[in-house]
PDB file of N, CA and C in Angstrom:
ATOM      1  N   UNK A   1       0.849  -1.172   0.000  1.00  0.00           N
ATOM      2  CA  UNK A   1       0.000   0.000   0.000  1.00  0.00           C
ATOM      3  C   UNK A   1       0.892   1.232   0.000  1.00  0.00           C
ATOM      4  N   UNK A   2       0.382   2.700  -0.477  1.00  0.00           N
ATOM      5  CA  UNK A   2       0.987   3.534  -0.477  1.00  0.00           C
ATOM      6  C   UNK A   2       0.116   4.563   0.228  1.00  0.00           C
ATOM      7  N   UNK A   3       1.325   5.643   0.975  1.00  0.00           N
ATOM      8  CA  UNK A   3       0.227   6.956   1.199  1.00  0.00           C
ATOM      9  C   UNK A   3       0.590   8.364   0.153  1.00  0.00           C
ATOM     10  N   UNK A   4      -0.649   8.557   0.362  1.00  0.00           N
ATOM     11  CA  UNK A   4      -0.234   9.948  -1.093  1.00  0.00           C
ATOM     12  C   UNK A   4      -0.390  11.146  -0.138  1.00  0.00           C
ATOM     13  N   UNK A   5       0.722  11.945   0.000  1.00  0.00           N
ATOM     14  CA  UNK A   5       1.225  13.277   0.811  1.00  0.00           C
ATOM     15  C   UNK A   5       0.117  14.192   0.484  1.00  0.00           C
ATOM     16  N   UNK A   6      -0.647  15.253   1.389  1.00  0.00           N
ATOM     17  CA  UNK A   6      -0.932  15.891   1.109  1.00  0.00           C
ATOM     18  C   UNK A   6      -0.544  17.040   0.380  1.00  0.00           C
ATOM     19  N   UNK A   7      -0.658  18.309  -0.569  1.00  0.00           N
ATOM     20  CA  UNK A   7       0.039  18.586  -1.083  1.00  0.00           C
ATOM     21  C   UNK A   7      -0.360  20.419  -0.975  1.00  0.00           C
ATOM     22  N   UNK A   8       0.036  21.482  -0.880  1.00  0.00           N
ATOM     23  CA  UNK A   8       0.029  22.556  -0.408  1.00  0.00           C
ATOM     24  C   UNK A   8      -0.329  23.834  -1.596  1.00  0.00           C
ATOM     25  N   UNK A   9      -0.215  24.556  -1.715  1.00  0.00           N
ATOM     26  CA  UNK A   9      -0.261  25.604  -3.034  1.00  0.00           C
ATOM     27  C   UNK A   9       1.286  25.435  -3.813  1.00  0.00           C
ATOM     28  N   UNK A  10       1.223  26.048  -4.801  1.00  0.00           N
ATOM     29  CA  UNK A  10       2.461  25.819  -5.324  1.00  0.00           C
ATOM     30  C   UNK A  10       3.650  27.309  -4.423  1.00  0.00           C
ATOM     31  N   UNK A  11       4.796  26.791  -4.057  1.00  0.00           N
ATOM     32  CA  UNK A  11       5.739  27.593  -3.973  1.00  0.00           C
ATOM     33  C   UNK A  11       7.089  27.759  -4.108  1.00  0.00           C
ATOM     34  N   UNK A  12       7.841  28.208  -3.285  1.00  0.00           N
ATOM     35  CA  UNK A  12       9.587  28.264  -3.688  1.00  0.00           C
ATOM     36  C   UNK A  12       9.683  27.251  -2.487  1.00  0.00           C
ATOM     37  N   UNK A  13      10.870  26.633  -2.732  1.00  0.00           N
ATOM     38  CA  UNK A  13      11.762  25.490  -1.926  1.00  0.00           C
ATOM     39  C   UNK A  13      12.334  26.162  -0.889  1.00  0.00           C
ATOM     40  N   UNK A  14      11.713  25.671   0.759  1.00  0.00           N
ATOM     41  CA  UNK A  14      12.666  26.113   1.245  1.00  0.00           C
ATOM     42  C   UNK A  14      14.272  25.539   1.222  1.00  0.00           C
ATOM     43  N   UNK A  15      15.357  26.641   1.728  1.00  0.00           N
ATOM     44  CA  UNK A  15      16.841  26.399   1.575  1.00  0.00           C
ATOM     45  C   UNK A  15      17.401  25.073   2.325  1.00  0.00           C
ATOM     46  N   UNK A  16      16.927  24.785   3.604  1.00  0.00           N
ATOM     47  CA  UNK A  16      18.023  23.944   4.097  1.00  0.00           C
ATOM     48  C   UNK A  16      17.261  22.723   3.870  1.00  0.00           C
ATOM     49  N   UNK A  17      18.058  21.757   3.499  1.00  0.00           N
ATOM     50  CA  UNK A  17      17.895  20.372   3.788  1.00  0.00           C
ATOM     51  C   UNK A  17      17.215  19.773   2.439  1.00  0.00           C
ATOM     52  N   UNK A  18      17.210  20.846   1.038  1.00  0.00           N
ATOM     53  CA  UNK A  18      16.676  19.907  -0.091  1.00  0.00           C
ATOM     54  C   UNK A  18      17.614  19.583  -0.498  1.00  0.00           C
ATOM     55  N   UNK A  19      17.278  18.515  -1.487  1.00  0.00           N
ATOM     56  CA  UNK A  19      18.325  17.475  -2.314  1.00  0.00           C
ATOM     57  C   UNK A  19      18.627  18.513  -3.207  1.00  0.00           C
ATOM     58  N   UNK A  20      19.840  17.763  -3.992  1.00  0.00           N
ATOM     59  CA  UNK A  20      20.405  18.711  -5.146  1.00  0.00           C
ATOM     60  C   UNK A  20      19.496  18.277  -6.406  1.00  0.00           C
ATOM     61  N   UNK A  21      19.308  18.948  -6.987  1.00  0.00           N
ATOM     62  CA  UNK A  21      18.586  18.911  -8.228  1.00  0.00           C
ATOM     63  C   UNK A  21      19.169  19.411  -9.321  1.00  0.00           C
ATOM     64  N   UNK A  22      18.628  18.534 -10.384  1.00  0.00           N
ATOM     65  CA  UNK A  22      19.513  18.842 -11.736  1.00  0.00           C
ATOM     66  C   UNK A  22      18.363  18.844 -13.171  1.00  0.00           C
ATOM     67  N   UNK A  23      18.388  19.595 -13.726  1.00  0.00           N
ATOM     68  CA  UNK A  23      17.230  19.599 -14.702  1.00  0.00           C
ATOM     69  C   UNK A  23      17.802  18.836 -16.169  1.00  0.00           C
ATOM     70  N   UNK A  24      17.127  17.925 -16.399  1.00  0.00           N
ATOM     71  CA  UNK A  24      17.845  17.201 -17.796  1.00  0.00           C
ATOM     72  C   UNK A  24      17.597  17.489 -19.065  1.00  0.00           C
ATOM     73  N   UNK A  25      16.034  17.706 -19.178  1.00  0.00           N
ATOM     74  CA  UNK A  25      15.169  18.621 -20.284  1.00  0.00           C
ATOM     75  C   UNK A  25      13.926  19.032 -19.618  1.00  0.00           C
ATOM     76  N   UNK A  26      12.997  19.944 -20.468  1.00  0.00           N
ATOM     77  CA  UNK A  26      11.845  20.161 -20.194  1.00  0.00           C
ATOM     78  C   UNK A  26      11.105  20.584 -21.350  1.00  0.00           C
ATOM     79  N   UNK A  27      10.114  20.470 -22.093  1.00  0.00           N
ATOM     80  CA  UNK A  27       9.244  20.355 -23.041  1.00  0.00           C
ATOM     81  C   UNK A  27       8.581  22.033 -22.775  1.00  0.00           C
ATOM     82  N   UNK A  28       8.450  22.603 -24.081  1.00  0.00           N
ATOM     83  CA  UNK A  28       8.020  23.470 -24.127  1.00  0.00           C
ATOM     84  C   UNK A  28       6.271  23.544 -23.853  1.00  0.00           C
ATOM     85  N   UNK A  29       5.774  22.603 -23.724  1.00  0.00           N
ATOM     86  CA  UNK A  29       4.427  22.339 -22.749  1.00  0.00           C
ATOM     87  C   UNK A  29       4.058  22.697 -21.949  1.00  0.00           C
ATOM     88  N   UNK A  30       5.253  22.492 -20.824  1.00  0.00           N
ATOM     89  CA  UNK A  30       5.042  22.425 -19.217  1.00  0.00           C
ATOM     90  C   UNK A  30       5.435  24.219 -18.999  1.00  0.00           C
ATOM     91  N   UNK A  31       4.503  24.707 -18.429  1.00  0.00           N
ATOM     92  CA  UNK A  31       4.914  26.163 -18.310  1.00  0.00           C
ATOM     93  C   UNK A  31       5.658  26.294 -16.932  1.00  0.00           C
ATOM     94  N   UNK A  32       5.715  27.496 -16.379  1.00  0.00           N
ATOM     95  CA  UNK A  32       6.679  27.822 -15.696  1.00  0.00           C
ATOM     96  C   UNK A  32       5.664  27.302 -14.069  1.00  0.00           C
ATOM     97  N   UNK A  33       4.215  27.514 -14.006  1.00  0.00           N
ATOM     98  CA  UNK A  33       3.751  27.263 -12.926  1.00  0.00           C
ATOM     99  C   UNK A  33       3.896  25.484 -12.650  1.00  0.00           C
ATOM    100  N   UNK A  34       3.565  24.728 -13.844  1.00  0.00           N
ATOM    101  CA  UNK A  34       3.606  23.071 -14.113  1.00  0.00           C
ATOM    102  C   UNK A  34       4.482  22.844 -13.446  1.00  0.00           C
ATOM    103  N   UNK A  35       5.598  23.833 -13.665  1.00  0.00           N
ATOM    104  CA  UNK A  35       6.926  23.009 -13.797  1.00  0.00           C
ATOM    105  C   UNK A  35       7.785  23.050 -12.100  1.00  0.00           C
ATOM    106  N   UNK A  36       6.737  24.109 -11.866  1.00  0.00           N
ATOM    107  CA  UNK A  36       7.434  24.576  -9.708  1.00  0.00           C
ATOM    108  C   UNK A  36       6.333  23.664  -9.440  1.00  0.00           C
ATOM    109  N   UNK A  37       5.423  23.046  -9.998  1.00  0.00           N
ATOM    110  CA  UNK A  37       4.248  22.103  -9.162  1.00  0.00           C
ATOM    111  C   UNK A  37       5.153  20.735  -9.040  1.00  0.00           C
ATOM    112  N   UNK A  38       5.739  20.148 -10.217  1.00  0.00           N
ATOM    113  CA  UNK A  38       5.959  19.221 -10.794  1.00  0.00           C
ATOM    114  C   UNK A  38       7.382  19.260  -9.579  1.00  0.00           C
ATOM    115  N   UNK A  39       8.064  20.032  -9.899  1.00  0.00           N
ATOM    116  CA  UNK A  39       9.412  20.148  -9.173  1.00  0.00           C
ATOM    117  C   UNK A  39       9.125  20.098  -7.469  1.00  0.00           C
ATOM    118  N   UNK A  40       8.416  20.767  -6.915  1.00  0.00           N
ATOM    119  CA  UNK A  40       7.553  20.725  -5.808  1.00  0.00           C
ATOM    120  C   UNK A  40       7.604  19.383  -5.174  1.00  0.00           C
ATOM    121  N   UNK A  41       6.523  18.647  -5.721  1.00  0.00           N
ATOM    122  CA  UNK A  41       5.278  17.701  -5.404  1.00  0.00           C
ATOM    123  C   UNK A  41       6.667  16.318  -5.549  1.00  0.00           C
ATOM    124  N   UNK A  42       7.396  16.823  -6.587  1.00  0.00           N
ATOM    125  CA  UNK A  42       8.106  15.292  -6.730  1.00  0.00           C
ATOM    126  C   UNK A  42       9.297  15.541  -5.423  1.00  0.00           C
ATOM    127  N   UNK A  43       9.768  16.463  -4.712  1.00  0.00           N
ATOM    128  CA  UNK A  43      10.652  16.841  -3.840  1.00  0.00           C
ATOM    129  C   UNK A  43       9.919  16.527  -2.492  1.00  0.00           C
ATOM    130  N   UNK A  44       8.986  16.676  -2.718  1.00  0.00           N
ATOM    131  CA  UNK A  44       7.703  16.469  -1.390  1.00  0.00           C
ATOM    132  C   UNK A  44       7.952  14.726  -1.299  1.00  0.00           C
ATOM    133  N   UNK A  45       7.648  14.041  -2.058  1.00  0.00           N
ATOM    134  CA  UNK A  45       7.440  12.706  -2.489  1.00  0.00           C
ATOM    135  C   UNK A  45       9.040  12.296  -1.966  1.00  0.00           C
ATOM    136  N   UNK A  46      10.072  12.420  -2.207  1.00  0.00           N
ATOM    137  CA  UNK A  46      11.082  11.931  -2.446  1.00  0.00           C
ATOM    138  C   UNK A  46      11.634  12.086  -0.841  1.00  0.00           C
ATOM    139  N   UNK A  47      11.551  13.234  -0.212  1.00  0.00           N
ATOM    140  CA  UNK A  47      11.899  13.404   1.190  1.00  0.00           C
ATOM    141  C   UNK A  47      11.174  12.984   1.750  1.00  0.00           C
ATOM    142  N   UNK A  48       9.941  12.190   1.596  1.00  0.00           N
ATOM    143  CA  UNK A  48       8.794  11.479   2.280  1.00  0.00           C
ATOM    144  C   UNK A  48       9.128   9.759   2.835  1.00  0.00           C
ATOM    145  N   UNK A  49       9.868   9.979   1.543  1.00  0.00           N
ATOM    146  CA  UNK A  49      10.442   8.316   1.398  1.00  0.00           C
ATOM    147  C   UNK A  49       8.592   7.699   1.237  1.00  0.00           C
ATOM    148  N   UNK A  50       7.720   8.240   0.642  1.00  0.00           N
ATOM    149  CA  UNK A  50       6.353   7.016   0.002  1.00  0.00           C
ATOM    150  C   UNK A  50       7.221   6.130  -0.457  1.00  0.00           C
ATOM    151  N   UNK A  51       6.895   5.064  -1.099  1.00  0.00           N
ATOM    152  CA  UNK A  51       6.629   3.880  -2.291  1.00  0.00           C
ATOM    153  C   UNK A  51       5.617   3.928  -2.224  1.00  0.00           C
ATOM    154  N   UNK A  52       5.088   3.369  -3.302  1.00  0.00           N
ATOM    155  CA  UNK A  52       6.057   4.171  -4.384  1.00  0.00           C
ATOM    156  C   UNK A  52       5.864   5.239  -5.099  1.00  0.00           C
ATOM    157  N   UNK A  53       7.303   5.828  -5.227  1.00  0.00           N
ATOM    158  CA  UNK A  53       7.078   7.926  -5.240  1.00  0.00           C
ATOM    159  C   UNK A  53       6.383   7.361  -7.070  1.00  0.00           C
ATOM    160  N   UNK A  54       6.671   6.864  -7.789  1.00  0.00           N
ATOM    161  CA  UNK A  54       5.687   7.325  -9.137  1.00  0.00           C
ATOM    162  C   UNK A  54       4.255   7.670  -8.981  1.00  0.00           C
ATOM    163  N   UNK A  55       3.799   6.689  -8.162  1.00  0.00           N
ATOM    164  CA  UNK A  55       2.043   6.851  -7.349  1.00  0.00           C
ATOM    165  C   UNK A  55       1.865   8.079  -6.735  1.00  0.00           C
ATOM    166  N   UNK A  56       2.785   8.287  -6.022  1.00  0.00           N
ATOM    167  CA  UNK A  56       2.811   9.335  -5.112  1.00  0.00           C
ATOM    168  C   UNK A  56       3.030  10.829  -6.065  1.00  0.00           C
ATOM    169  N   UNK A  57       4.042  10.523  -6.759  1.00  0.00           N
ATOM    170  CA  UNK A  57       4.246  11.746  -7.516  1.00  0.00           C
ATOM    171  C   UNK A  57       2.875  11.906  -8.964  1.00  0.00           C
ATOM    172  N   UNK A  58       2.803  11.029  -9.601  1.00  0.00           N
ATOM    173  CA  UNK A  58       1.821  11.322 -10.593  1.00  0.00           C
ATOM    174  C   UNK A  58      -0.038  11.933  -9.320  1.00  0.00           C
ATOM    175  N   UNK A  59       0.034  11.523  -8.202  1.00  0.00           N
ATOM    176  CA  UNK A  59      -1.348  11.617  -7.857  1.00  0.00           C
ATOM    177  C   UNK A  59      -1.091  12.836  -7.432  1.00  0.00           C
ATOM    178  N   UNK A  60       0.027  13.185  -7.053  1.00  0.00           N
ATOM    179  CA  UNK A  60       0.147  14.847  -6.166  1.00  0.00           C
ATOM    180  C   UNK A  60       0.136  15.770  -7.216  1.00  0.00           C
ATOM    181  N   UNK A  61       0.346  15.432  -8.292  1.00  0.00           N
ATOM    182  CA  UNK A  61       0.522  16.461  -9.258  1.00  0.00           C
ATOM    183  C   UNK A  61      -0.772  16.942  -9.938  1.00  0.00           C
ATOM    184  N   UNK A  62      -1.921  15.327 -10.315  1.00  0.00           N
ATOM    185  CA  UNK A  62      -2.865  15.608  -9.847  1.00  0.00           C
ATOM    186  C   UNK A  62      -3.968  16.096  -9.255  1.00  0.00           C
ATOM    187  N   UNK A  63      -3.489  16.449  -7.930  1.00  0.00           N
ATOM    188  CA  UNK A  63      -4.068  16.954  -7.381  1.00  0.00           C
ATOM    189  C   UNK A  63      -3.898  18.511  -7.268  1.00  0.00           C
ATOM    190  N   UNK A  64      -2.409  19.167  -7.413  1.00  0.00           N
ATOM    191  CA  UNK A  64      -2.311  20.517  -7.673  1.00  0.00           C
ATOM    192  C   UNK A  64      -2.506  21.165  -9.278  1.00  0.00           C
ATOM    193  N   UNK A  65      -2.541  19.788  -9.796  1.00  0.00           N
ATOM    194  CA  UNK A  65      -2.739  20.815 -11.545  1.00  0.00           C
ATOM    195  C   UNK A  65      -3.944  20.188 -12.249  1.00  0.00           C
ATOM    196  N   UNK A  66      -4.647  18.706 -11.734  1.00  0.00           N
ATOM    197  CA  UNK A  66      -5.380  18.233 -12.727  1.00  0.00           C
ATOM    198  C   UNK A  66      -5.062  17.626 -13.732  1.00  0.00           C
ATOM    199  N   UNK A  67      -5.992  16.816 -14.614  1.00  0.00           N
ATOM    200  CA  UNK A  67      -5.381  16.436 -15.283  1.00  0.00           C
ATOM    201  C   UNK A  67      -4.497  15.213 -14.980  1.00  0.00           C
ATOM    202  N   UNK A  68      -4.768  13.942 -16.230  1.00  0.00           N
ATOM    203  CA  UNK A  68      -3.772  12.927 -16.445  1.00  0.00           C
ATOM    204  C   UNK A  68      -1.857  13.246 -16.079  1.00  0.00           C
ATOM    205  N   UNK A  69      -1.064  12.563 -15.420  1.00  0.00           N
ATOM    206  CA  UNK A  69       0.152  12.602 -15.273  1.00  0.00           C
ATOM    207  C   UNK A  69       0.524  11.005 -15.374  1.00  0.00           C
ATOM    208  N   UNK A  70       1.905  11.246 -15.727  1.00  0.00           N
ATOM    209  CA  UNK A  70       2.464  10.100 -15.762  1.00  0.00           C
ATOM    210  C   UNK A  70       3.840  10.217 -15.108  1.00  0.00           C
ATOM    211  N   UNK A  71       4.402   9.587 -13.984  1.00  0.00           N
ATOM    212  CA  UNK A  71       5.832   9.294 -13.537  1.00  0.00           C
ATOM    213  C   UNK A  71       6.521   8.137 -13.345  1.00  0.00           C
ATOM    214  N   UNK A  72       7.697   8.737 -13.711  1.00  0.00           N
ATOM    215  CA  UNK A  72       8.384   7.026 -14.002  1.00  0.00           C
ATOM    216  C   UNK A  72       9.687   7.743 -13.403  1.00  0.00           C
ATOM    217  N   UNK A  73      10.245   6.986 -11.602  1.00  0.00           N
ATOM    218  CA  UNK A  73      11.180   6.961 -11.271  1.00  0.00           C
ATOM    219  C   UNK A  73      11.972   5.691 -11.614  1.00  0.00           C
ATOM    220  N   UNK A  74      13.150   6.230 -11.424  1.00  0.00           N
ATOM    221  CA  UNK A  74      14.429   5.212 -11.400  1.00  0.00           C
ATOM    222  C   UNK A  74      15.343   5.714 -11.421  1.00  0.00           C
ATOM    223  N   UNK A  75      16.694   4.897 -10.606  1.00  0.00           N
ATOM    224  CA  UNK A  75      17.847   5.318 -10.277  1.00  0.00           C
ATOM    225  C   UNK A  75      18.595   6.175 -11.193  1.00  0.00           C
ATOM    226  N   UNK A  76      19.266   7.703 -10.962  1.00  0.00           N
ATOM    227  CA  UNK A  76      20.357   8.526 -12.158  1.00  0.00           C
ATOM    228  C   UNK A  76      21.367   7.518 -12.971  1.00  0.00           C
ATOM    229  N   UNK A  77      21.705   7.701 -13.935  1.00  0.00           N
ATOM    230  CA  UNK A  77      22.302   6.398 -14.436  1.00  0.00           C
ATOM    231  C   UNK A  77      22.385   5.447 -14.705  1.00  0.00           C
ATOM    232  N   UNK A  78      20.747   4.520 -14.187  1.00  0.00           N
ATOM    233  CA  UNK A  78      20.189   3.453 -14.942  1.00  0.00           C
ATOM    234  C   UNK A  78      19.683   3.661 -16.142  1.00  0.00           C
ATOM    235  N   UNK A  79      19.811   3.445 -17.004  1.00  0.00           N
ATOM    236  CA  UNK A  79      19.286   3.362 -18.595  1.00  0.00           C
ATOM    237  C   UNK A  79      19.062   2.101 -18.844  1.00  0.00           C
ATOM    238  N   UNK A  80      18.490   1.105 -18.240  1.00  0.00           N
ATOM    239  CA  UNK A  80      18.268  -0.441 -18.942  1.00  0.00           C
ATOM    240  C   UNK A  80      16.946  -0.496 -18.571  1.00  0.00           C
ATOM    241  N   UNK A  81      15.479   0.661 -18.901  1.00  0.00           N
ATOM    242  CA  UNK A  81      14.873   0.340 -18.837  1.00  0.00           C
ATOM    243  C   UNK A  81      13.796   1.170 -20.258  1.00  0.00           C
ATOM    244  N   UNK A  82      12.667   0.545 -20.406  1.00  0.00           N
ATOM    245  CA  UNK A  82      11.916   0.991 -21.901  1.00  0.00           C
ATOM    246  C   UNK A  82      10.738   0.651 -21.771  1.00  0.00           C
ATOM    247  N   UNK A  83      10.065   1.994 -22.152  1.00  0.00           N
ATOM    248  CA  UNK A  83       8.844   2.083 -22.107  1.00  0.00           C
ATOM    249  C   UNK A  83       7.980   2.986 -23.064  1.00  0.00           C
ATOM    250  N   UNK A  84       6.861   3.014 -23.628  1.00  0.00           N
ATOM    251  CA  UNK A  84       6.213   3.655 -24.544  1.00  0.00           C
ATOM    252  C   UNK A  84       5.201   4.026 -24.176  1.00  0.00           C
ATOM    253  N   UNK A  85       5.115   5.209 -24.443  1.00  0.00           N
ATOM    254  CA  UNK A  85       3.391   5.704 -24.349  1.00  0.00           C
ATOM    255  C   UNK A  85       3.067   6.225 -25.579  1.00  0.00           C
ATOM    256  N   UNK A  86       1.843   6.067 -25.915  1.00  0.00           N
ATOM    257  CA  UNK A  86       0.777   6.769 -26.887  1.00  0.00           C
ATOM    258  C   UNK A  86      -0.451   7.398 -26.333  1.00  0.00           C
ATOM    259  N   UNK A  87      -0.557   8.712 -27.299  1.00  0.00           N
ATOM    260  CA  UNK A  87      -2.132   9.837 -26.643  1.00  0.00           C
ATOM    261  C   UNK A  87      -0.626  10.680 -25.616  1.00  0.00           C
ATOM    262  N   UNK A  88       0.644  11.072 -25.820  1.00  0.00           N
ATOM    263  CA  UNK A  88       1.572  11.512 -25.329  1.00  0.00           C
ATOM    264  C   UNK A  88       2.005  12.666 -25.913  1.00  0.00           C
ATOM    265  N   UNK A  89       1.986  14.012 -25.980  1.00  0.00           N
ATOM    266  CA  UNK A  89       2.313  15.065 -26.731  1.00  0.00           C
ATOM    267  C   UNK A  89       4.080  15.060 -26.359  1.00  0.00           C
ATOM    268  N   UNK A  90       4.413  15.329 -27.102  1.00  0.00           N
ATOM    269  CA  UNK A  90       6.578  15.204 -27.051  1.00  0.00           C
ATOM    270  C   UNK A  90       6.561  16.529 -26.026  1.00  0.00           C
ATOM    271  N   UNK A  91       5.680  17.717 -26.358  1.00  0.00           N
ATOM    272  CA  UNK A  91       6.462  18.743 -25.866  1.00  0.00           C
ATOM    273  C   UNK A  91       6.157  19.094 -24.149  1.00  0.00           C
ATOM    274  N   UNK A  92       4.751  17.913 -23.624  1.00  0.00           N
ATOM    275  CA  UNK A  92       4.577  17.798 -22.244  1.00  0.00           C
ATOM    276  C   UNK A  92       5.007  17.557 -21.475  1.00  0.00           C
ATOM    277  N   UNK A  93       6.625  16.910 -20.888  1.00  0.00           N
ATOM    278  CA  UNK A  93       7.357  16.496 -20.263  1.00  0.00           C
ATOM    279  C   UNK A  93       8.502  17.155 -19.273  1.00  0.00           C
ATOM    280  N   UNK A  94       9.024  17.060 -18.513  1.00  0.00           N
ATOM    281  CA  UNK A  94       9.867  17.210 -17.516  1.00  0.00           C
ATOM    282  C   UNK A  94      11.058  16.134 -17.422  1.00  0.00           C
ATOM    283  N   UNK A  95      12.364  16.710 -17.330  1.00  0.00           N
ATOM    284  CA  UNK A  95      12.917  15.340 -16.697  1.00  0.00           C
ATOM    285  C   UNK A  95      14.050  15.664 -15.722  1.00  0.00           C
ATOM    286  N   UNK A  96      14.479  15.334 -14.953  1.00  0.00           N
ATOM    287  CA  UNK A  96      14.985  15.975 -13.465  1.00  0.00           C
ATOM    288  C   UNK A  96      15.901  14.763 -12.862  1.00  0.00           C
ATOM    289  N   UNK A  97      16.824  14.919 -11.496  1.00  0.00           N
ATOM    290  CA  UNK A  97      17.081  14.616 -11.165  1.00  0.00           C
ATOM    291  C   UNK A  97      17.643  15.017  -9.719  1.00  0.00           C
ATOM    292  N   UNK A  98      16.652  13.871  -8.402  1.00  0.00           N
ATOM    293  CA  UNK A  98      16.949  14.912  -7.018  1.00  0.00           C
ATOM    294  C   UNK A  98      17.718  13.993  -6.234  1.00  0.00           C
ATOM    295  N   UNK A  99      19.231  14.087  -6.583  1.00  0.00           N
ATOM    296  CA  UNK A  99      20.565  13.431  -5.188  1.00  0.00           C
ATOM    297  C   UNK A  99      20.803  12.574  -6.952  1.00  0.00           C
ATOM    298  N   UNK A 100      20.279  11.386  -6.415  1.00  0.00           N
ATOM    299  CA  UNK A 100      20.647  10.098  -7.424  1.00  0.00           C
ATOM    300  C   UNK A 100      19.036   9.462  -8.024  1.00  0.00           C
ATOM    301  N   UNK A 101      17.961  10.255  -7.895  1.00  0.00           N
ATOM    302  CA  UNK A 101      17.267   9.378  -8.254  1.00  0.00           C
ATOM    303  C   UNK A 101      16.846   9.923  -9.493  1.00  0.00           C
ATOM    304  N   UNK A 102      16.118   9.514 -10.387  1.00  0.00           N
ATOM    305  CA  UNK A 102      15.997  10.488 -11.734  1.00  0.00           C
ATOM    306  C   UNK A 102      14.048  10.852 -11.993  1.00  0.00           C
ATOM    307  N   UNK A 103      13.851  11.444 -12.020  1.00  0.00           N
ATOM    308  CA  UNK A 103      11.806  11.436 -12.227  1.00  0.00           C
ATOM    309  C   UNK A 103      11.665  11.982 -13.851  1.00  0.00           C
ATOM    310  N   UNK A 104      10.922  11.058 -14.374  1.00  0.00           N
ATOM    311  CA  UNK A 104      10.391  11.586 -15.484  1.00  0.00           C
ATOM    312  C   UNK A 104       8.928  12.330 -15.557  1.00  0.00           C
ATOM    313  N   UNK A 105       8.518  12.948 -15.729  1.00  0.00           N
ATOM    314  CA  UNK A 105       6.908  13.541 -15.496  1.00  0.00           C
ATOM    315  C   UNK A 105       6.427  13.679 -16.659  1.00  0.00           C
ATOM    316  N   UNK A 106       5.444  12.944 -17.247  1.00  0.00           N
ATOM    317  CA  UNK A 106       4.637  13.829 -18.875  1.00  0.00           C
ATOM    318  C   UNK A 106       3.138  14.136 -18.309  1.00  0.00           C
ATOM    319  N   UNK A 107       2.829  15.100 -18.588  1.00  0.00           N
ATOM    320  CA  UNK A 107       0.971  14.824 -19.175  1.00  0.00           C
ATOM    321  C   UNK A 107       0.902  14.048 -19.742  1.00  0.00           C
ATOM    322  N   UNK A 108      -0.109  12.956 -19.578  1.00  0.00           N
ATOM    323  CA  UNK A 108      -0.938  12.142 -20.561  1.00  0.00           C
ATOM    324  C   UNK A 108      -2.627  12.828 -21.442  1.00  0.00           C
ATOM    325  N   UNK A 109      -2.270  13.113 -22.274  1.00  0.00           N
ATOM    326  CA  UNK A 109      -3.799  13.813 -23.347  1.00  0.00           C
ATOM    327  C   UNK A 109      -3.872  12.601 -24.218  1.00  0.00           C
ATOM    328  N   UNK A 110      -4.940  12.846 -24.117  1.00  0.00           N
ATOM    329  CA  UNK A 110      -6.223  11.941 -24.728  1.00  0.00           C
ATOM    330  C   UNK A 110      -6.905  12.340 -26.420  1.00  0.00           C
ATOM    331  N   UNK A 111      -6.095  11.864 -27.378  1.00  0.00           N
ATOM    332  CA  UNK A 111      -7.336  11.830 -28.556  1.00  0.00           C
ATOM    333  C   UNK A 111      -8.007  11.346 -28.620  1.00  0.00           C
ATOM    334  N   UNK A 112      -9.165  11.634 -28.988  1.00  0.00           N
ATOM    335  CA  UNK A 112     -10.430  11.032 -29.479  1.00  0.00           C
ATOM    336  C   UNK A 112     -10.720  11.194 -31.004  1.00  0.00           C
TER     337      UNK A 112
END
């Protein structure tokens, strides 16, 4: 079972005691508010220690922006893993990294 963090308005990080963070790309999609939610909510998740933070992180984000999310953690420097989505716009995405762990974030949209 998992618990999903409650989650607050969007704001700035406080200074002491966050992980280091590293931005890898970001999709011209995600605007500047998405992207302090997204950065936020997954920092919330990660100092929480949930399992699992993808649950945790796609539902918190959720809950501050609405809307379908998708997260896919795994370790900085693992690359032996593959996955596909479709109904996925390229330019919706985030991709980050907080200490050693790496978070991917997209919107998921829906054609009909």
């Amino acid at each position: 079972m998992y618990q999903v963090p409650q989650f607050g308005a969007v704001s700035g990080f406080p200074s002491a005691g966050q992980p280091m963070y590293r931005e890898i790309a970001r999709g011209v999609g995600i605007d500047a508010r998405e992207y302090e939610a997204i950065k936020r909510v997954s920092t919330q998740v990660y100092q929480s220690g949930v399992k699992p933070m993808a649950k945790a992180v796609s539902e918190g984000i959720k809950q501050n922006l609405g809307g379908e999310w998708f997260a896919f953690v795994n370790p900085a420097g693992d690359e032996t893993y593959e996955f596909s989505l479709t109904r996925v716009k390229g330019t919706d995405f985030v991709s980050f990294v907080l200490d050693n762990t790496k978070f991917q974030v997209c919107r998921i949209k829906a054609y009909f």
